[in-house]
N, C-alpha and C. Protein backbone atom coordinates (compact mmCIF):
# COMPACT_ATOMS: atom_id res chain seq x y z
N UNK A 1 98.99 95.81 85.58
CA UNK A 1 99.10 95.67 84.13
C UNK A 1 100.07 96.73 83.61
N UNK A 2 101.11 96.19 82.88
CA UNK A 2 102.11 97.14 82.21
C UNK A 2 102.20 97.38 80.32
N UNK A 3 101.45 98.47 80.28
CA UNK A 3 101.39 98.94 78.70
C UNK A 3 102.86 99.52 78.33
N UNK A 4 103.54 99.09 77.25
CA UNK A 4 104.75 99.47 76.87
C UNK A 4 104.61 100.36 75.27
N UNK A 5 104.24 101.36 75.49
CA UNK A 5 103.92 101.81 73.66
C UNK A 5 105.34 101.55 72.63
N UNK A 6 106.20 102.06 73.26
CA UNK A 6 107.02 102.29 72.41
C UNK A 6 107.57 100.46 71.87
N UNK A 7 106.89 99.71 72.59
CA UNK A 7 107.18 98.18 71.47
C UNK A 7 106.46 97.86 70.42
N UNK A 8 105.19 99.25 69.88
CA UNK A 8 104.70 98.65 68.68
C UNK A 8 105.52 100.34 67.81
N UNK A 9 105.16 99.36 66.61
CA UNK A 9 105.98 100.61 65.65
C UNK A 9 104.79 101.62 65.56
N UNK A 10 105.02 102.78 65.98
CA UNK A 10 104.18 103.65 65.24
C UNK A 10 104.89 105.12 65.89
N UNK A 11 104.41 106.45 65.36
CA UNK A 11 104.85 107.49 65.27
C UNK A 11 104.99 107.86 66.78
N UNK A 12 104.43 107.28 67.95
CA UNK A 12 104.91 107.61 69.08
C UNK A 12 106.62 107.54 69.40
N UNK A 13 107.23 106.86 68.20
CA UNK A 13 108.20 106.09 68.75
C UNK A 13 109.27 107.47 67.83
N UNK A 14 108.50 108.06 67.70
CA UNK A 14 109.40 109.53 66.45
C UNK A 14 109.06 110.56 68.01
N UNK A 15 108.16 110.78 68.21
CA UNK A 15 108.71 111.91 69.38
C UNK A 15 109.33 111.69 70.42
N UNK A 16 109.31 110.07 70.78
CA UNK A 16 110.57 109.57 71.93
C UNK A 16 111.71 110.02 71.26
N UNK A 17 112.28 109.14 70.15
CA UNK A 17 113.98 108.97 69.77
C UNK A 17 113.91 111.03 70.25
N UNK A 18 112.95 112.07 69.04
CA UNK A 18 113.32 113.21 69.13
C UNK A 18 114.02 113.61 70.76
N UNK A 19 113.02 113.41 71.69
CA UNK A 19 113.12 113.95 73.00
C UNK A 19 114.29 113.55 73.70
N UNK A 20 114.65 112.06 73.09
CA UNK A 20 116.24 111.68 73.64
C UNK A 20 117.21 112.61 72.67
N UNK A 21 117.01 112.49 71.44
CA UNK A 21 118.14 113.05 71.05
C UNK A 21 118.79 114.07 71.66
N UNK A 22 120.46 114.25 71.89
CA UNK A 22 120.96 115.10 72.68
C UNK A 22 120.74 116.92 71.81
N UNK A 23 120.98 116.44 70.36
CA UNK A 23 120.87 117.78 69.47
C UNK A 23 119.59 118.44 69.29
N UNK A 24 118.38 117.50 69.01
CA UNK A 24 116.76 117.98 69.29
C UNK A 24 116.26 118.49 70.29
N UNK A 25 116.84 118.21 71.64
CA UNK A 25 116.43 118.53 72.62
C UNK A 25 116.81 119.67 73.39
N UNK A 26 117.66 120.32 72.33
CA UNK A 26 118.41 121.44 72.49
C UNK A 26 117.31 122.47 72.21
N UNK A 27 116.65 122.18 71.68
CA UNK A 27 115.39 122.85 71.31
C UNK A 27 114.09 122.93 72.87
N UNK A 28 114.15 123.68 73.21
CA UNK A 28 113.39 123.95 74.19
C UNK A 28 111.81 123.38 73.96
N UNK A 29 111.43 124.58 72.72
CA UNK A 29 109.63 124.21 72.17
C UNK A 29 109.72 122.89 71.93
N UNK A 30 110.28 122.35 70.59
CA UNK A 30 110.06 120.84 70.18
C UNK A 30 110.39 120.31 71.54
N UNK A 31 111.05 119.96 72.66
CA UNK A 31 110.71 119.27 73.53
C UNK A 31 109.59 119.19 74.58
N UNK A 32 108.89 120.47 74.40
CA UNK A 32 107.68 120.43 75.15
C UNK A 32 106.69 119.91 74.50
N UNK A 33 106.64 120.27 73.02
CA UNK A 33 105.86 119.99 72.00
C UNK A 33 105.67 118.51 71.84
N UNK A 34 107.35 117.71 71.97
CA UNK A 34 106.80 116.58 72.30
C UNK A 34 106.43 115.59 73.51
N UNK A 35 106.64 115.94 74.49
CA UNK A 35 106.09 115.61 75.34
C UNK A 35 104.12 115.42 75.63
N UNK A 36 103.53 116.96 75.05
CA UNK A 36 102.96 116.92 75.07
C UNK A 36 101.93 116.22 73.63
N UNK A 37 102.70 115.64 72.76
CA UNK A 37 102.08 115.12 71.59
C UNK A 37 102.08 113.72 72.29
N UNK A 38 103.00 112.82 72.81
CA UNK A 38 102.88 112.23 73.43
C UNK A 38 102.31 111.48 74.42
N UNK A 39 101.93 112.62 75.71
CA UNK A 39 100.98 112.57 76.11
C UNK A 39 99.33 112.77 75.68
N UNK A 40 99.24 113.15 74.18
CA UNK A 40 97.94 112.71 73.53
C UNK A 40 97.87 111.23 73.16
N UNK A 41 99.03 110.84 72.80
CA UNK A 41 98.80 109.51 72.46
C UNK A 41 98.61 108.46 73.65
N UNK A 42 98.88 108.46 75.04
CA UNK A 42 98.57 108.20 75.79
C UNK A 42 97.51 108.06 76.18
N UNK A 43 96.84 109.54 76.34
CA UNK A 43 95.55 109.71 76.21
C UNK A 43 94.28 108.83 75.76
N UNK A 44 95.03 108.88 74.00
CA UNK A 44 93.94 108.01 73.33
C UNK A 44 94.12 106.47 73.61
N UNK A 45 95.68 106.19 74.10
CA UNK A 45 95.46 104.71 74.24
C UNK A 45 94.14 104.33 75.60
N UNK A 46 94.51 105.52 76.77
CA UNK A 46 93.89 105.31 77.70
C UNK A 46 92.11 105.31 77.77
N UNK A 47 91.77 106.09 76.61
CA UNK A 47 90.31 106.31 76.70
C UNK A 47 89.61 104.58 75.93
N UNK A 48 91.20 103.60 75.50
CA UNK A 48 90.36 102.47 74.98
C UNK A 48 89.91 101.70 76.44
N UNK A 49 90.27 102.38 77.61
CA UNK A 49 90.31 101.15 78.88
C UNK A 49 88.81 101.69 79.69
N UNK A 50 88.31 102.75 79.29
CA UNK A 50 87.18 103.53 80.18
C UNK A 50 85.73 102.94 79.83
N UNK A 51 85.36 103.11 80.88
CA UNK A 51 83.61 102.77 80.51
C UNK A 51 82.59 103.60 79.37
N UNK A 52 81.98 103.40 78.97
CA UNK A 52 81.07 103.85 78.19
C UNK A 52 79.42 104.04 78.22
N UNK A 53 78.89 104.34 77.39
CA UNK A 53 76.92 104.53 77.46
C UNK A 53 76.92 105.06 76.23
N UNK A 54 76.13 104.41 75.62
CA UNK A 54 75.50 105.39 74.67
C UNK A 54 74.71 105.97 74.53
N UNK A 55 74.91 107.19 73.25
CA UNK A 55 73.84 108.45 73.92
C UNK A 55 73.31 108.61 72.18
N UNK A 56 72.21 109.69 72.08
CA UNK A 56 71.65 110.23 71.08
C UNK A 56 71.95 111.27 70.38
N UNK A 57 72.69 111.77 69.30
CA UNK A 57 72.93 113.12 69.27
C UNK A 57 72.19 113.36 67.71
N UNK A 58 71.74 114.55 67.91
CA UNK A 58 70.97 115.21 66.91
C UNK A 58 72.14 115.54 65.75
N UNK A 59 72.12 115.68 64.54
CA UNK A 59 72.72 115.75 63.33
C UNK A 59 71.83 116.67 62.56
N UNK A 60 72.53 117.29 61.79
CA UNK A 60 71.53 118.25 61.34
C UNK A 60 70.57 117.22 60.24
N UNK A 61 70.85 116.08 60.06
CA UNK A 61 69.65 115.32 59.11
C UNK A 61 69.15 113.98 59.92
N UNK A 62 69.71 113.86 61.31
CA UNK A 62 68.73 112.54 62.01
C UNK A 62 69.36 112.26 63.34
N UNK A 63 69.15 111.48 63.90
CA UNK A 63 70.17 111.08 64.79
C UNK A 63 70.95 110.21 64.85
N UNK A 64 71.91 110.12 65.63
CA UNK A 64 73.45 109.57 65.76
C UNK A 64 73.40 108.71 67.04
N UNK A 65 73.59 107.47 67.10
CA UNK A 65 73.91 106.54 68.27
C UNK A 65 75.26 106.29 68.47
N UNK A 66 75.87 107.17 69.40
CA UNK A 66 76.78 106.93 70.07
C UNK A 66 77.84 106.54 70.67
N UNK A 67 78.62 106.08 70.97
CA UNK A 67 79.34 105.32 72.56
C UNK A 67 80.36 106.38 72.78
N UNK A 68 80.13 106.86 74.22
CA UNK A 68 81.10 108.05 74.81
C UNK A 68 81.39 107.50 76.33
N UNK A 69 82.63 107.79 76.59
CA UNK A 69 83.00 107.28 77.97
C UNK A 69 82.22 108.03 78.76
N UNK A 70 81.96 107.62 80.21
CA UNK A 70 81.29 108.07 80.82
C UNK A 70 82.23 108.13 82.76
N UNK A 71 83.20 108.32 82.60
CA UNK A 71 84.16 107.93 83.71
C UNK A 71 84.20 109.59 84.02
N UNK A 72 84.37 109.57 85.27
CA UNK A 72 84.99 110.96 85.59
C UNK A 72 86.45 110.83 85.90
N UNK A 73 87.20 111.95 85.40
CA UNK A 73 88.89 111.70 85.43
C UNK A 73 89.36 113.19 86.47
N UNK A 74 90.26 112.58 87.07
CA UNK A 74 91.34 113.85 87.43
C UNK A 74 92.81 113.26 87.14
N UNK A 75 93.20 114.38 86.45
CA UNK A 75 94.73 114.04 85.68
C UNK A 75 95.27 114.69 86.78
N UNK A 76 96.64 114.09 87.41
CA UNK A 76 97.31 114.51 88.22
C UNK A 76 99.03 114.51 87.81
N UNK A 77 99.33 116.03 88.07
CA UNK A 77 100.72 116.15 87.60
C UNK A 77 101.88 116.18 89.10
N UNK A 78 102.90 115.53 88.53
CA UNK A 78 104.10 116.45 89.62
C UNK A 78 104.99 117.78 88.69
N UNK A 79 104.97 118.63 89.75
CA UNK A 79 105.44 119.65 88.79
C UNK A 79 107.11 119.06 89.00
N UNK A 80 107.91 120.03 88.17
CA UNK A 80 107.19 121.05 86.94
C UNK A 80 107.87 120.45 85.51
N UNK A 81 108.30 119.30 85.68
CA UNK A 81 108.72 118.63 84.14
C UNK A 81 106.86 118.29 83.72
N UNK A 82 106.15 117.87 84.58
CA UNK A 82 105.30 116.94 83.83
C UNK A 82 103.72 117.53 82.97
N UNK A 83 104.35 119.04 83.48
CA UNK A 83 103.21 120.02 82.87
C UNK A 83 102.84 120.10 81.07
N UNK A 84 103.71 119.83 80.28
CA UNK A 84 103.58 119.29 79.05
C UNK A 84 103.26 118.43 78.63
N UNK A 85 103.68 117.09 79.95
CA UNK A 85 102.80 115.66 79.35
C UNK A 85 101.13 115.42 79.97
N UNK A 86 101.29 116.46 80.80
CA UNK A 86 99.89 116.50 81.69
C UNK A 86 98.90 117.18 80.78
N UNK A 87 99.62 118.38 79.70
CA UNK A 87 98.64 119.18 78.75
C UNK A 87 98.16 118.29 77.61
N UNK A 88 99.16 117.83 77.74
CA UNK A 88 98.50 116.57 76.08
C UNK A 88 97.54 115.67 76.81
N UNK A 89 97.56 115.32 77.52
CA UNK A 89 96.39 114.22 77.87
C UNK A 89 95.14 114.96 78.40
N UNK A 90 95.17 116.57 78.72
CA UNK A 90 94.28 116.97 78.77
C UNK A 90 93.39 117.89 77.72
N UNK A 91 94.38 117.79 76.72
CA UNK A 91 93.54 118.21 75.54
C UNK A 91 92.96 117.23 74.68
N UNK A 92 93.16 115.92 75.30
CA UNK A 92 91.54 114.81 74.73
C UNK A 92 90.69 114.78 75.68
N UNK A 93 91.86 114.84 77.33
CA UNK A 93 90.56 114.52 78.42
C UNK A 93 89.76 116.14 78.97
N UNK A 94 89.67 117.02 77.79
CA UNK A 94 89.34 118.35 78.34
C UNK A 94 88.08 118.95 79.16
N UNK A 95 87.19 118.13 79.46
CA UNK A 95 86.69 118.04 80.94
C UNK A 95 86.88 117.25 82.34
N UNK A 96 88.16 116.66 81.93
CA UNK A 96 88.87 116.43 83.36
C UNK A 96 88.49 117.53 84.47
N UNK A 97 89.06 116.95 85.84
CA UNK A 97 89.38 117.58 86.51
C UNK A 97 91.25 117.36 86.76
N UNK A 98 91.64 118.33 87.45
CA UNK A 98 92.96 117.99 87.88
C UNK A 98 93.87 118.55 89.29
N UNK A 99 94.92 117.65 89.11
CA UNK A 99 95.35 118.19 90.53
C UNK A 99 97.00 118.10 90.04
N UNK A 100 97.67 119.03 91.06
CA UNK A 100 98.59 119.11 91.27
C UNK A 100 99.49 118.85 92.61
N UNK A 101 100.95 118.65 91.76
CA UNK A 101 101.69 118.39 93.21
C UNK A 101 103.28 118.59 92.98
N UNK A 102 103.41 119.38 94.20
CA UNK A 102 104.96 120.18 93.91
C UNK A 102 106.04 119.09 94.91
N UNK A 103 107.06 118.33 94.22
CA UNK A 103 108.05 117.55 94.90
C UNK A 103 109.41 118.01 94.09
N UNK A 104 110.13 117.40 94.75
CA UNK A 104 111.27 117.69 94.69
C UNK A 104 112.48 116.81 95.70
N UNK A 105 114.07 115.86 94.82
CA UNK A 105 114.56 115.37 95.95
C UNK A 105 115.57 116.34 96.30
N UNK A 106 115.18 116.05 97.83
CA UNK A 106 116.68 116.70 98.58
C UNK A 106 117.77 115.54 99.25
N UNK A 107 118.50 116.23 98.52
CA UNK A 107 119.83 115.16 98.85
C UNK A 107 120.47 115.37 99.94
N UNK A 108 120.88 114.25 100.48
CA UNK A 108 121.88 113.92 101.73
C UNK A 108 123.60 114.07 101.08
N UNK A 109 123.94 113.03 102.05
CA UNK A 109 125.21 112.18 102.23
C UNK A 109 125.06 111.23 101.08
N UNK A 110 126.14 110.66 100.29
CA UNK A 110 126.42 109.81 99.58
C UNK A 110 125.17 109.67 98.51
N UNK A 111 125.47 111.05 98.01
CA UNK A 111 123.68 110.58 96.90
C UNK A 111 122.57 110.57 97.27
N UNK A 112 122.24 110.04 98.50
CA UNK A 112 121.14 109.58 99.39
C UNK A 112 119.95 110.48 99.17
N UNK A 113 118.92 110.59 98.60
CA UNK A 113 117.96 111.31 98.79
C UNK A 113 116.54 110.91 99.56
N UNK A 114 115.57 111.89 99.49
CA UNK A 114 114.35 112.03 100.12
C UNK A 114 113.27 112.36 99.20
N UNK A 115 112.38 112.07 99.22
CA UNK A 115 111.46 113.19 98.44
C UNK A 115 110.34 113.71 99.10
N UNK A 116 110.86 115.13 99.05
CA UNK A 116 110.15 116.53 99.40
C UNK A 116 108.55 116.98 99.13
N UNK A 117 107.51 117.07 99.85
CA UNK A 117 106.42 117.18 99.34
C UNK A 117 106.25 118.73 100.04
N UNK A 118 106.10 119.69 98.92
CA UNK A 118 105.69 120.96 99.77
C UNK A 118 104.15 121.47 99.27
N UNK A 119 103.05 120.90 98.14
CA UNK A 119 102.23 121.46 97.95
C UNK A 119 101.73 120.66 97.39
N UNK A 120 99.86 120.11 97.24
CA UNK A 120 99.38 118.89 97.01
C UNK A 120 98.16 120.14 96.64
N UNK A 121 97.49 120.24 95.53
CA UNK A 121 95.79 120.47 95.02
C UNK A 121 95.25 119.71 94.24
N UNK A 122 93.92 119.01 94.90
CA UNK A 122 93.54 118.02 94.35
C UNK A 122 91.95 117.82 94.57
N UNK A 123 91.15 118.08 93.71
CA UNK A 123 89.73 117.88 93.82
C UNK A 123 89.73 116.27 94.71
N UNK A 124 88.23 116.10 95.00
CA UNK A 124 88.01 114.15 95.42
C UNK A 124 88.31 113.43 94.49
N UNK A 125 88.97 112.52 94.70
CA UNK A 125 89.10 111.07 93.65
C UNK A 125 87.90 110.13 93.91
N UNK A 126 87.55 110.57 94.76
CA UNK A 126 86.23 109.13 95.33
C UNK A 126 85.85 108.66 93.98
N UNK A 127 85.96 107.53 93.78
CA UNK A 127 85.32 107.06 92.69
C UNK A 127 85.31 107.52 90.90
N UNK A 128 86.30 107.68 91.19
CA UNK A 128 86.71 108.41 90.02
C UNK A 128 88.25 108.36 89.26
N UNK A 129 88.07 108.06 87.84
CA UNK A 129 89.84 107.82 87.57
C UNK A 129 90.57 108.74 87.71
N UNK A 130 91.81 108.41 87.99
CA UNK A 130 93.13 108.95 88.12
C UNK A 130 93.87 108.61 86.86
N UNK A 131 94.51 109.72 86.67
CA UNK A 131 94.91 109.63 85.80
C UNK A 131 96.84 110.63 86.39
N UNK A 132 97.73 109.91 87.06
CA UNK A 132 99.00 110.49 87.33
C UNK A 132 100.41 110.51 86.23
N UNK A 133 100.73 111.70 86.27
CA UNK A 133 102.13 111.57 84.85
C UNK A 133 103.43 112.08 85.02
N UNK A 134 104.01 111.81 85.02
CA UNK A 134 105.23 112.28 85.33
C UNK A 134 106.20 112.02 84.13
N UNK A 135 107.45 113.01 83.40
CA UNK A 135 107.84 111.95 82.30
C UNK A 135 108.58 111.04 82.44
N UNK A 136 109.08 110.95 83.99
CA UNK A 136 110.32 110.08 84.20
C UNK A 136 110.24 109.10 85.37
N UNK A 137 110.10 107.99 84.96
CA UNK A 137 110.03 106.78 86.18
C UNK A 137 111.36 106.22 86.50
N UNK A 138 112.06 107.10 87.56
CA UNK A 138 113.28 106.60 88.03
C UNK A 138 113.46 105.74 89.19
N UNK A 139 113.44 105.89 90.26
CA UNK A 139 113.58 104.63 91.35
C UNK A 139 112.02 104.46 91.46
N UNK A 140 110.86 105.24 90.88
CA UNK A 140 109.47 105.23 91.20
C UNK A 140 108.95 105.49 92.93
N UNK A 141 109.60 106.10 93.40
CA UNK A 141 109.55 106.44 94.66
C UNK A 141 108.66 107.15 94.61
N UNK A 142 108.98 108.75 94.02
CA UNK A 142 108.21 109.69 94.11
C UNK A 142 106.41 109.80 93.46
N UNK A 143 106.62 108.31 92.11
CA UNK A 143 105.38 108.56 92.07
C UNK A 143 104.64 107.50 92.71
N UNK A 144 105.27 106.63 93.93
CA UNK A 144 104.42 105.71 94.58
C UNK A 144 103.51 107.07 95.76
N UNK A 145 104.69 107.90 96.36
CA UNK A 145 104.63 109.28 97.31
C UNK A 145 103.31 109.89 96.88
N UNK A 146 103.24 110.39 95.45
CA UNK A 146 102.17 111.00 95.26
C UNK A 146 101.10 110.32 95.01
N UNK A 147 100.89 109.10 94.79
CA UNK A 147 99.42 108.20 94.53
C UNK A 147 99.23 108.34 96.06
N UNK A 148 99.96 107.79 97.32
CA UNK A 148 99.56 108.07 98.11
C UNK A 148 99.05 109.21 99.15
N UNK A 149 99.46 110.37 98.45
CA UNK A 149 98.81 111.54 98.80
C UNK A 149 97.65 112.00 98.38
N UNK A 150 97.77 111.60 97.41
CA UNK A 150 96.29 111.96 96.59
C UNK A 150 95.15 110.90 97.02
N UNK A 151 95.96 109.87 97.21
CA UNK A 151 94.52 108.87 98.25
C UNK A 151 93.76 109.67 99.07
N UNK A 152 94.80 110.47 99.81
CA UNK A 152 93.67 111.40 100.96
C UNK A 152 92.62 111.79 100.50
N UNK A 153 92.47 112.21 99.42
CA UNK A 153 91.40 112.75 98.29
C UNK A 153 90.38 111.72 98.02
N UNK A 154 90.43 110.33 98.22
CA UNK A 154 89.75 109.68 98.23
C UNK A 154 90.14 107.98 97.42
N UNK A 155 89.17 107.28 96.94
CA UNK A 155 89.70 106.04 96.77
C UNK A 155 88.70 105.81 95.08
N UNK A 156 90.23 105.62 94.12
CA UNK A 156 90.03 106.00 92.65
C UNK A 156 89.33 104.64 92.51
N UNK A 157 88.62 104.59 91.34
CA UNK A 157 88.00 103.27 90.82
C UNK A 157 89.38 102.45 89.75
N UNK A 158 89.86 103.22 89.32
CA UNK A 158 91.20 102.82 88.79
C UNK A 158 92.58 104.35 88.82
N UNK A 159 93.48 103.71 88.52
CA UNK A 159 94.67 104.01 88.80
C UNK A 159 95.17 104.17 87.17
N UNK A 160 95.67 105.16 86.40
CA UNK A 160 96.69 104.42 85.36
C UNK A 160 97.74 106.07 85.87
N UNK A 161 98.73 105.25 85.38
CA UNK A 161 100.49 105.97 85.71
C UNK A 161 100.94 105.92 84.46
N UNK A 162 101.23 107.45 84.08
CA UNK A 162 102.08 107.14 82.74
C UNK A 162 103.18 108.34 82.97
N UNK A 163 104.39 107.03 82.46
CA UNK A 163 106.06 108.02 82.24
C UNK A 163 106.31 107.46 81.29
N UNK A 164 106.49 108.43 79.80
CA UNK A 164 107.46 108.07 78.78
C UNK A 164 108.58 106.83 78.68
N UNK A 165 109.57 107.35 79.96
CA UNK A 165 110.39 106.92 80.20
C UNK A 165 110.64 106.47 81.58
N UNK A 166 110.75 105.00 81.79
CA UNK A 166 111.08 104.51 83.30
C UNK A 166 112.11 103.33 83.27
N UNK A 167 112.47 103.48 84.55
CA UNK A 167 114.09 102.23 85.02
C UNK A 167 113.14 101.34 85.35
N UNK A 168 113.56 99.97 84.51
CA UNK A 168 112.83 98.57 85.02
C UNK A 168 112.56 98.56 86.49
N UNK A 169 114.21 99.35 87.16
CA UNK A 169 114.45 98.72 88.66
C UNK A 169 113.18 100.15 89.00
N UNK A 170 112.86 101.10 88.65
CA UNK A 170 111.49 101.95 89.13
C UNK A 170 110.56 101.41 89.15
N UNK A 171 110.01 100.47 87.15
CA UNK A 171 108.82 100.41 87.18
C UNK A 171 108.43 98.69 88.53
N UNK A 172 109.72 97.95 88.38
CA UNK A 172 109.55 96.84 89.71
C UNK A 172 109.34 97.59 90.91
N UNK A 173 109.53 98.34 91.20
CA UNK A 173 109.58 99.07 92.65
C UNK A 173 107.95 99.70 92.97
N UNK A 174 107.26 100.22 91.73
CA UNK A 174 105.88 100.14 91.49
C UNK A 174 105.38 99.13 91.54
N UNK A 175 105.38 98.49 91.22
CA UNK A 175 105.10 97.15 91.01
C UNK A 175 104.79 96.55 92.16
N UNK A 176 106.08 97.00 93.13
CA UNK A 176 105.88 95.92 94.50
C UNK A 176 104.95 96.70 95.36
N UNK A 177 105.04 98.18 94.89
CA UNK A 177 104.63 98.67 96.31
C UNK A 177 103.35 100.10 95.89
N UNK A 178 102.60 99.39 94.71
CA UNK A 178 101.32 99.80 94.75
C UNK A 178 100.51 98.78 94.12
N UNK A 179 99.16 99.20 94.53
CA UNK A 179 98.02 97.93 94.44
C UNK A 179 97.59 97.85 92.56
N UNK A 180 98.45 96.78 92.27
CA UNK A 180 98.47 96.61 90.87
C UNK A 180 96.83 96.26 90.09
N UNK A 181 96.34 95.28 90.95
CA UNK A 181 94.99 95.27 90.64
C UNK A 181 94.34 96.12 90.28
N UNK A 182 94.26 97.50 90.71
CA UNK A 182 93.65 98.24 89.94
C UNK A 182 94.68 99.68 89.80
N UNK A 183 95.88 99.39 89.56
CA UNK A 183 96.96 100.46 88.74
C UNK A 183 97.02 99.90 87.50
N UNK A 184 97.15 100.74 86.54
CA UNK A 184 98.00 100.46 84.95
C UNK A 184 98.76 101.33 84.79
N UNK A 185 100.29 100.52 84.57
CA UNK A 185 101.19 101.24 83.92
C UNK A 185 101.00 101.33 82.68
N UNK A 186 101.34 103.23 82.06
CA UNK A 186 101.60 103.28 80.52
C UNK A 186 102.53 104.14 80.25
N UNK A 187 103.58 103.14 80.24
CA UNK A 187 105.04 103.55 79.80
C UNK A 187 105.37 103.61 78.22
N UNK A 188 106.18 104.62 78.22
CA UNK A 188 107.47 104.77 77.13
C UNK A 188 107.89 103.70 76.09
N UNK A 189 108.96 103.61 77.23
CA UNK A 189 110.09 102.76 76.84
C UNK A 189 110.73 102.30 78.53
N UNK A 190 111.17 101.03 78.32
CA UNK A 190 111.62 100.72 80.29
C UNK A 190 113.34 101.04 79.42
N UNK A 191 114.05 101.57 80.40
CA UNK A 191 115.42 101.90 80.47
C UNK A 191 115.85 100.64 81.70
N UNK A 192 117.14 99.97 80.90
CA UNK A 192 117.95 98.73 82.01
C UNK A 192 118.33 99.68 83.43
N UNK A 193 119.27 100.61 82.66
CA UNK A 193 120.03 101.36 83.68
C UNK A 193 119.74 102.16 84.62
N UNK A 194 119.90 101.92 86.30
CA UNK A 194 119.82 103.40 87.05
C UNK A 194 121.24 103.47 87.38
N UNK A 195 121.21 104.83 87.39
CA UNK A 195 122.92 104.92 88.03
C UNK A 195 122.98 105.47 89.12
N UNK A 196 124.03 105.53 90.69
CA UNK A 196 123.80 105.85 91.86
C UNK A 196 123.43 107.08 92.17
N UNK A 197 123.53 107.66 91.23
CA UNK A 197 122.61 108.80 91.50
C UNK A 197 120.84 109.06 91.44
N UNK A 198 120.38 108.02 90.70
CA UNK A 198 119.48 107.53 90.15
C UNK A 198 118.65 108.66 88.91
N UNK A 199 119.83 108.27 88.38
CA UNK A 199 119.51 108.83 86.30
C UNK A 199 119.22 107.58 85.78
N UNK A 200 117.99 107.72 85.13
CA UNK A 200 118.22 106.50 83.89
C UNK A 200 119.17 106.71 82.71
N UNK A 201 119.70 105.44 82.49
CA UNK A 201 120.59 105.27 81.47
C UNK A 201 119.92 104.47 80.12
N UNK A 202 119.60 104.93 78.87
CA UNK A 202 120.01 106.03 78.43
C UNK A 202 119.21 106.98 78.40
N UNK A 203 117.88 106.86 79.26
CA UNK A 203 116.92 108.13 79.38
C UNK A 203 117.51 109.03 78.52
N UNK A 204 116.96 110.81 78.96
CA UNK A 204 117.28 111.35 78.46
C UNK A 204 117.42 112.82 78.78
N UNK A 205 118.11 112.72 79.80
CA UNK A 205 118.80 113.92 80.72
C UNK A 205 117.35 114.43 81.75
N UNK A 206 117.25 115.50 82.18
CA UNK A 206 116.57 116.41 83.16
C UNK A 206 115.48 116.82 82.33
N UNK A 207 114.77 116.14 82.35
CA UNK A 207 112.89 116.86 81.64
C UNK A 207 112.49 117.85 81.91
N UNK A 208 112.80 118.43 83.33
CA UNK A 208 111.94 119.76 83.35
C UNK A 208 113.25 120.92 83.14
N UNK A 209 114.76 120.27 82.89
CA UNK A 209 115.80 121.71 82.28
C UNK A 209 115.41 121.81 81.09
N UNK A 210 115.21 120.78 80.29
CA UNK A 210 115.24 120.90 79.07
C UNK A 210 113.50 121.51 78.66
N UNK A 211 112.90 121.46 79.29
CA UNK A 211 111.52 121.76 78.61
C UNK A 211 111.79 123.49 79.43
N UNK A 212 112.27 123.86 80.50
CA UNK A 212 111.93 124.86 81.27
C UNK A 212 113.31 125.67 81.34
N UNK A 213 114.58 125.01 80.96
CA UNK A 213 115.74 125.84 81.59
C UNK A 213 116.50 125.21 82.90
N UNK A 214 117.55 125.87 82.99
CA UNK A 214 118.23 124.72 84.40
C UNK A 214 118.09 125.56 85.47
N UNK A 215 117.57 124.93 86.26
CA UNK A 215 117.59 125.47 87.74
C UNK A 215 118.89 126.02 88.54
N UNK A 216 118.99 126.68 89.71
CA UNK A 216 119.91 127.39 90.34
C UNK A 216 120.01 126.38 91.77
């Protein structure tokens, strides 16, 4: 299942244009800021898909009937662009658990890359949602790489994947080569373009220079 936010009108669609803009994004904070506002709205779309129970809560004049999800979550980031969109979804899901994971591509010959896994922390998934983010779905390689690492951890009751921003030819490449039945995509905006380097076009440059500074 593929959720596309940015096709209904609403204010999610003001901290995308910001985060593309080339002049806004010159701004270090406002681009973390939105990322991570972003990733609240995610958040809340995601808590409409979770199970529920209702419970009793005392009020200081009677009681209150309920409905609160009842799912256990681990939000899982790749560093280090996705640490801003990983904070917004964990300041609704703030008894998550979470995990991390350090990648990176190393390039060959002719563009050609790999992707690098040097560090994976991750409580059990057994039975429990996942929740993986990254802001950028480019060939979707790397985040097919990390669902399957984090399997080691165990086997989620659902799957949802959210990037702001992803290349059709990424989010198809997900598509083919993870178990959709129980993945949900919750994307952005889909970008037509990858280019041989594999940038989306017109994405919106390097997520983790612009939120963090450019690397050496």
């Amino acid at each position: 299942m593929i959720r596309e936010l940015g096709k209904q009108n609403s204010i999610f669609n003001t901290f995308l244009a910001q985060m593309r803009d080339v002049t806004i994004q010159k701004d270090r904070m406002r681009f973390r800021r939105n990322l991570e506002r972003v990733g609240e709205i995610f958040a809340y779309e995601i808590s409409k898909e979770l199970r529920y129970e209702q419970v009793r809560v005392q009020t200081p004049l009677g009681i209150a009937d309920m409905q609160v999800p009842v799912d256990k979550i681990v939000l899982g980031v790749i560093l280090r662009a996705g640490l801003p969109l990983h904070q917004g979804l964990l300041n609704y899901f703030d008894n998550a658990e979470n995990a991390f994971i350090a990648a990176y591509r190393k390039y060959g010959k002719n563009n050609k890359f790999t992707i690098q896994f040097e560090y994976v922390s991750c409580p059990s998934i057994e039975k429990k949602v996942l929740i993986l983010v990254d802001p950028m779905m480019a060939t979707g390689s790397s985040m097919e790489l990390a669902y399957r690492a984090l399997l080691e951890k165990g086997t989620p009751v659902h799957t949802h994947i959210v990037a702001p921003i992803a290349s059709r030819d990424g989010m198809e490449y997900v598509q083919r080569n993870m178990p959709m039945k129980t993945v949900t995509l919750w994307l952005g905006a889909i970008d037509e373009e990858l280019t041989v380097k594999s940038y989306i076009v017109p994405g919106l440059g390097d997520a983790g220079d612009l939120a963090y500074g450019e690397k050496v």
